[in-house]
C-alpha atoms as a PDB file:
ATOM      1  CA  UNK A   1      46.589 -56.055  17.239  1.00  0.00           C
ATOM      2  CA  UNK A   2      47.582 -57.191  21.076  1.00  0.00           C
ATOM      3  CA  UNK A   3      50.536 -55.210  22.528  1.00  0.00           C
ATOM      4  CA  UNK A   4      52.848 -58.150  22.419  1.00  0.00           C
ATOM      5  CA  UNK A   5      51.927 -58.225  18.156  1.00  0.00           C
ATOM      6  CA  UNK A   6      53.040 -54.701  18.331  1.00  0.00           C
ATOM      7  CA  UNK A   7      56.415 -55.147  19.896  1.00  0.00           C
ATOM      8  CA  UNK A   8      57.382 -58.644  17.945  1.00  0.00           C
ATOM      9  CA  UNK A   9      56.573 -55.991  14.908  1.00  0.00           C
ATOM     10  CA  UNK A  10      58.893 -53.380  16.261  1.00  0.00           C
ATOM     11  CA  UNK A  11      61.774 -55.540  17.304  1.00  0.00           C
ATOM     12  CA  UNK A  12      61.577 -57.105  13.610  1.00  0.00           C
ATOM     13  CA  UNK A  13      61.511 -53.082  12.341  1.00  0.00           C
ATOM     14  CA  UNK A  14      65.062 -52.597  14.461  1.00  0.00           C
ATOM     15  CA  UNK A  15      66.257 -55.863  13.401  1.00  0.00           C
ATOM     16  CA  UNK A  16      66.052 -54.958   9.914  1.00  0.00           C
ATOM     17  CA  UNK A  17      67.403 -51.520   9.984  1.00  0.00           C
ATOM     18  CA  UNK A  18      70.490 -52.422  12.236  1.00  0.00           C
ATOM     19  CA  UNK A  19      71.291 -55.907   9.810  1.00  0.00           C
ATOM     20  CA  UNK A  20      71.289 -53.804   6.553  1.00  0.00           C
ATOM     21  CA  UNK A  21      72.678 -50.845   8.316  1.00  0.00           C
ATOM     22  CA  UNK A  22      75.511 -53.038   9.216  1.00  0.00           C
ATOM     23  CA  UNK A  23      75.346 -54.497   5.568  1.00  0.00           C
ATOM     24  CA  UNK A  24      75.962 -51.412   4.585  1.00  0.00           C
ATOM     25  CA  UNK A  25      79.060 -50.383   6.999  1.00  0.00           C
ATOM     26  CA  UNK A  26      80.785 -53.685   6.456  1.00  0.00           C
ATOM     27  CA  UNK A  27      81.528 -52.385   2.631  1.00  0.00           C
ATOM     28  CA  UNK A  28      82.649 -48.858   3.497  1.00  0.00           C
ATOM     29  CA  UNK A  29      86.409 -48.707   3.637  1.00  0.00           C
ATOM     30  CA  UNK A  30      87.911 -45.881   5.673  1.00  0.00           C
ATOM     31  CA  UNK A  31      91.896 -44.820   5.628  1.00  0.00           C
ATOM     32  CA  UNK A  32      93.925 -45.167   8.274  1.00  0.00           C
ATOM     33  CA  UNK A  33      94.198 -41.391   9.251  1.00  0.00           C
ATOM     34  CA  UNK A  34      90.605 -41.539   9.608  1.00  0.00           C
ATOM     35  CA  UNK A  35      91.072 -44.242  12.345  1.00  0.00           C
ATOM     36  CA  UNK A  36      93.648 -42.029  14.076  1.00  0.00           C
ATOM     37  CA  UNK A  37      92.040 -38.644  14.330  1.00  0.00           C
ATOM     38  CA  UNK A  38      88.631 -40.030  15.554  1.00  0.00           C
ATOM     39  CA  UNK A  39      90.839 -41.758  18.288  1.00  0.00           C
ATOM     40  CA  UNK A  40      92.504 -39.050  18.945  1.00  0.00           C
ATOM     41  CA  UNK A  41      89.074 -36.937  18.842  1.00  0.00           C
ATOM     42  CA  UNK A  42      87.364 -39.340  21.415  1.00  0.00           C
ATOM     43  CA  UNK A  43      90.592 -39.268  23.554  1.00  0.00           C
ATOM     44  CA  UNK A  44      90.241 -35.512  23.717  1.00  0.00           C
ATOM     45  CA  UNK A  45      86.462 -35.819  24.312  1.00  0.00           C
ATOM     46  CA  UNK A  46      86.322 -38.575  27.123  1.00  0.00           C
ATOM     47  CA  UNK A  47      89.415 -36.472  29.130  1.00  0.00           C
ATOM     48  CA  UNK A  48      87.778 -33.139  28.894  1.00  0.00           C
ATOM     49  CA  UNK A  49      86.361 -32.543  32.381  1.00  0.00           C
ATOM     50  CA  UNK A  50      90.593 -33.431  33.240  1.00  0.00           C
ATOM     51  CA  UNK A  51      91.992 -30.660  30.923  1.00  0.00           C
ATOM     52  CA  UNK A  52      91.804 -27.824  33.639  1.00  0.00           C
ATOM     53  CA  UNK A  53      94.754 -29.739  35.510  1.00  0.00           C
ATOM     54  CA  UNK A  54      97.118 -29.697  32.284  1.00  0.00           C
ATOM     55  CA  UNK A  55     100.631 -27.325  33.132  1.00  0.00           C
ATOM     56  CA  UNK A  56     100.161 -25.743  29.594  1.00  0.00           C
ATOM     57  CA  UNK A  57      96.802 -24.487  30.168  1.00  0.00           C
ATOM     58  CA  UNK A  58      98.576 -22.006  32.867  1.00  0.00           C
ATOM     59  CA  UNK A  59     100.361 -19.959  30.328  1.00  0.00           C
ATOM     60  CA  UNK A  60      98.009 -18.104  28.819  1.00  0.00           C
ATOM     61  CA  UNK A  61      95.910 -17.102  32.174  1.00  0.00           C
ATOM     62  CA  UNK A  62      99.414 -15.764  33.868  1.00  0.00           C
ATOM     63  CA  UNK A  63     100.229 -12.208  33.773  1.00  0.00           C
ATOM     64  CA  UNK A  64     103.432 -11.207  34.284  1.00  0.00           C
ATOM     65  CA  UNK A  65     102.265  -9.576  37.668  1.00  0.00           C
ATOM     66  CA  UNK A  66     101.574 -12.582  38.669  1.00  0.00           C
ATOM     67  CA  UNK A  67     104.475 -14.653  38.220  1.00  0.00           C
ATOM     68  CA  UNK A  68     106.283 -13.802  41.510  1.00  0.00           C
ATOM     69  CA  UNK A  69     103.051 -15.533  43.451  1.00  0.00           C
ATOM     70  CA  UNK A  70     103.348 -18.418  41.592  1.00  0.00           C
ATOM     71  CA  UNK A  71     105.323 -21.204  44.074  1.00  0.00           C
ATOM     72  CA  UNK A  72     108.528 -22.814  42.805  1.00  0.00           C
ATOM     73  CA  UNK A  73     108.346 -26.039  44.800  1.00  0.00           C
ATOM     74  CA  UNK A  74     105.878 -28.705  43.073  1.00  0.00           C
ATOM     75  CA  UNK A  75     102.267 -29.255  44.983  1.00  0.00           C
ATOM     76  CA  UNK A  76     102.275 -31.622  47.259  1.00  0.00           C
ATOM     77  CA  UNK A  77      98.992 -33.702  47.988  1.00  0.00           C
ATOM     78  CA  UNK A  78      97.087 -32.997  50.800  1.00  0.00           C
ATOM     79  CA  UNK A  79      95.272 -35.553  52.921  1.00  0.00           C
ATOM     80  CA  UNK A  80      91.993 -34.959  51.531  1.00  0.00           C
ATOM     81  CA  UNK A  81      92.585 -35.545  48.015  1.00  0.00           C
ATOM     82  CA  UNK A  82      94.404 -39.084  49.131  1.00  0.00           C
ATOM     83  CA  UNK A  83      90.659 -39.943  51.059  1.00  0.00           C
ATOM     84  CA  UNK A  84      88.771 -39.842  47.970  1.00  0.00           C
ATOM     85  CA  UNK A  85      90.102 -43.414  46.889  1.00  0.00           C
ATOM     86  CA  UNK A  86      89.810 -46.095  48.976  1.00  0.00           C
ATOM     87  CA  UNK A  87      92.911 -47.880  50.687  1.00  0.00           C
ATOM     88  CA  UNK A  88      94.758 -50.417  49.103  1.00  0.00           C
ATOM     89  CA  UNK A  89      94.565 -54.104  49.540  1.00  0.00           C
ATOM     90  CA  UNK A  90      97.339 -56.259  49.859  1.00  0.00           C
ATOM     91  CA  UNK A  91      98.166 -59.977  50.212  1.00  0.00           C
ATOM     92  CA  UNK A  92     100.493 -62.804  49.393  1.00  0.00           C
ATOM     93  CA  UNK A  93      99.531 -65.262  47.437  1.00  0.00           C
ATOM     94  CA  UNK A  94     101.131 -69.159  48.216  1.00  0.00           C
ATOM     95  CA  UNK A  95     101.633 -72.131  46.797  1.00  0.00           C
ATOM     96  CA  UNK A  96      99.405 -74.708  48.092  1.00  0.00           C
ATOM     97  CA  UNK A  97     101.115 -76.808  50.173  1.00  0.00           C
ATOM     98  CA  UNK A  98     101.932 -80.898  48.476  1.00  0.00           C
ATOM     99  CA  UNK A  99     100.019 -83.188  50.072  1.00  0.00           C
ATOM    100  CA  UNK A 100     101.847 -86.716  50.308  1.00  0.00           C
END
């Protein structure tokens, strides 16, 4: 068997699996809840590398020692975290102009 017989055969193989995979998912019916927590799951999951920047995630690491080095006045942003993203554009866009 040539090597394009073999992958015709192989791509058939997948084919198969994924149309009665599919046959099979289209008569599974899930609740609602279930729709909601695996949102809320992949949610949690895409955003965890961002988690370390949450407020609430400061009150368990603060010791009471610390609290009078903690500033009162909100962080401001410095000029090298505003250089990571590139500057804006901006533009007007007009009417075109009625030709007679």
């Amino acid at each position: 068997m040539g090597s394009t017989a073999q992958f015709g055969l192989v791509c058939f193989v997948i084919f198969f699996i994924f149309s009665q995979v599919f046959e099979w998912a289209s008569e599974v019916k899930l609740p609602l809840p279930f729709f909601i927590l695996a949102g809320a799951i992949l949610a949690i999951a895409s955003n965890l590398d961002r988690r370390a920047g949450f407020p609430f995630n400061l009150l368990n690491t603060i010791t009471p020692s610390e609290e009078s080095s903690i500033p009162t006045e909100p962080p401001t942003i410095s000029q090298s975290q505003t250089q990571k993203f590139p500057r804006e554009v901006s533009f007007t866009i007009r009417k075109p102009e009625k030709q007679d």
